[in-house]
Protein backbone atom coordinates (compact mmCIF):
# COMPACT_ATOMS: atom_id res chain seq x y z
CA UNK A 1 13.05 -54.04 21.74
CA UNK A 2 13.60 -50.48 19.89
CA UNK A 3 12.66 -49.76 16.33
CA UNK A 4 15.91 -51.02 14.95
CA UNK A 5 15.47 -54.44 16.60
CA UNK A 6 12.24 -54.59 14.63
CA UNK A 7 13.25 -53.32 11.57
CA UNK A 8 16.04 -56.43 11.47
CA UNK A 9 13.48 -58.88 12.82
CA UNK A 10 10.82 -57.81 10.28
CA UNK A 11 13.76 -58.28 7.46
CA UNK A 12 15.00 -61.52 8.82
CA UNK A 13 11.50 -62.95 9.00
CA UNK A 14 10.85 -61.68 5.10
CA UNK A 15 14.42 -63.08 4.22
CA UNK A 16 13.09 -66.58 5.99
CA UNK A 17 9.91 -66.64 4.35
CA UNK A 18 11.96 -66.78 0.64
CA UNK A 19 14.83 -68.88 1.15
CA UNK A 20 14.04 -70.27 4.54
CA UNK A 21 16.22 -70.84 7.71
CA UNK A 22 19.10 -69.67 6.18
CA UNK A 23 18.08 -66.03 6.23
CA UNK A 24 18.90 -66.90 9.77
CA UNK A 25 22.21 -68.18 9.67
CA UNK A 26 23.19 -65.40 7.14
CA UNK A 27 21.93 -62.73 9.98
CA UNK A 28 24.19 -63.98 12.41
CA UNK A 29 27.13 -63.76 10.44
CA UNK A 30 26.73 -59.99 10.53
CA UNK A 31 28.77 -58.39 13.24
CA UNK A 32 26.58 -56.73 15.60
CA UNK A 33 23.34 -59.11 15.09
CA UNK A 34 22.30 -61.38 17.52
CA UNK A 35 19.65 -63.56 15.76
CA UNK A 36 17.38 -66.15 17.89
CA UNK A 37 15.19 -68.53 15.16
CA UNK A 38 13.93 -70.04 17.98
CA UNK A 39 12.38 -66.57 19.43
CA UNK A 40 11.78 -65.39 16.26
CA UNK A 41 13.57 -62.25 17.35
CA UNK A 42 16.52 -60.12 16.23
CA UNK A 43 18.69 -57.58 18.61
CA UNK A 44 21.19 -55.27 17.65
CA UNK A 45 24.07 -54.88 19.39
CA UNK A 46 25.85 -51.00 18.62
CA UNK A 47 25.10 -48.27 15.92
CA UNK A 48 21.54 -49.79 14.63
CA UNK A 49 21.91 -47.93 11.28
CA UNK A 50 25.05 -49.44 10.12
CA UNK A 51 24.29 -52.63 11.39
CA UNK A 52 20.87 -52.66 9.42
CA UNK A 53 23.21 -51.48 6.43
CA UNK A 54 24.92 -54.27 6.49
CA UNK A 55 22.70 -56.72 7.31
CA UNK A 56 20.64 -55.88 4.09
CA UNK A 57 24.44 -55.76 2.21
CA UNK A 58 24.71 -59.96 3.54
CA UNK A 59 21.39 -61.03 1.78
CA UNK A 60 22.32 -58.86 -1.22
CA UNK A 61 25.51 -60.18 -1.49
CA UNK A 62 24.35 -63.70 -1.80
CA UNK A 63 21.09 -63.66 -3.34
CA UNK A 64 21.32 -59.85 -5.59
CA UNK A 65 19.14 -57.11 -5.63
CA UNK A 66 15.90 -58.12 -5.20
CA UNK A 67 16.75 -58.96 -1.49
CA UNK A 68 17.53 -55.28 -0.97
CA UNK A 69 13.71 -54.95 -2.35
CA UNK A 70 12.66 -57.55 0.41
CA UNK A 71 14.38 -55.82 2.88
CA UNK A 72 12.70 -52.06 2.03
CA UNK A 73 8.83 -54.27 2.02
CA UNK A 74 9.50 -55.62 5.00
CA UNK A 75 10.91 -52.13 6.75
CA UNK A 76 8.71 -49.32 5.27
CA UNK A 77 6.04 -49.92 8.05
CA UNK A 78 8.47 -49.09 10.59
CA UNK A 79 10.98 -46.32 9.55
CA UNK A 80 8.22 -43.57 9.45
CA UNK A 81 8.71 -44.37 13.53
CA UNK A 82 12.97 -42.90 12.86
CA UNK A 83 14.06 -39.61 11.74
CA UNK A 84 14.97 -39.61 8.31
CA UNK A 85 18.70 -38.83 9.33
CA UNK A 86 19.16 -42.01 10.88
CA UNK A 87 17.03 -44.29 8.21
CA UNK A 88 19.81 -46.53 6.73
CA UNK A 89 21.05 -45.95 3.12
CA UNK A 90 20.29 -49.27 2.38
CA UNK A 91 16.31 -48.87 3.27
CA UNK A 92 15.85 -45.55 1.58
């Protein structure tokens, strides 16, 4: 699992925590995402920054910006391990 895989789990995982399993339904609708609930894990299939982008643009879509806020929480411990280049615009 690279960093990106953890960065969306970690985000998925906050998402669940507020509105439940539907953060993980709303994950998998996001081309590029393959979510498991029953692993509790997250891969990314392709370019992990724009994927992370827009995962974090699904949850903010449906539930505004405060699950963009989520989405930075449940990141920041883990995008000091990426070069700032490649931190998505949506975590920054």
């Amino acid at each position: 699992m690279n960093v990106f895989d953890q960065i969306a789990t970690q985000i998925v995982r906050e998402q669940a925590l507020i509105i439940g399993p539907l953060a993980w339904s709303e994950a998998q609708k996001v081309g590029g995402i393959v979510a498991d609930r029953n692993s509790g894990q997250v891969l990314i299939q392709g370019d992990g920054q724009n994927v992370l982008n827009r995962l974090v643009s699904q949850y903010e879509r449906l539930f505004g910006h405060a699950s963009r806020a989520v989405c930075r929480e449940a990141a920041i411990g883990l995008i000091n391990q990426i070069p700032a280049s490649q931190v998505p615009g949506s975590l920054k």
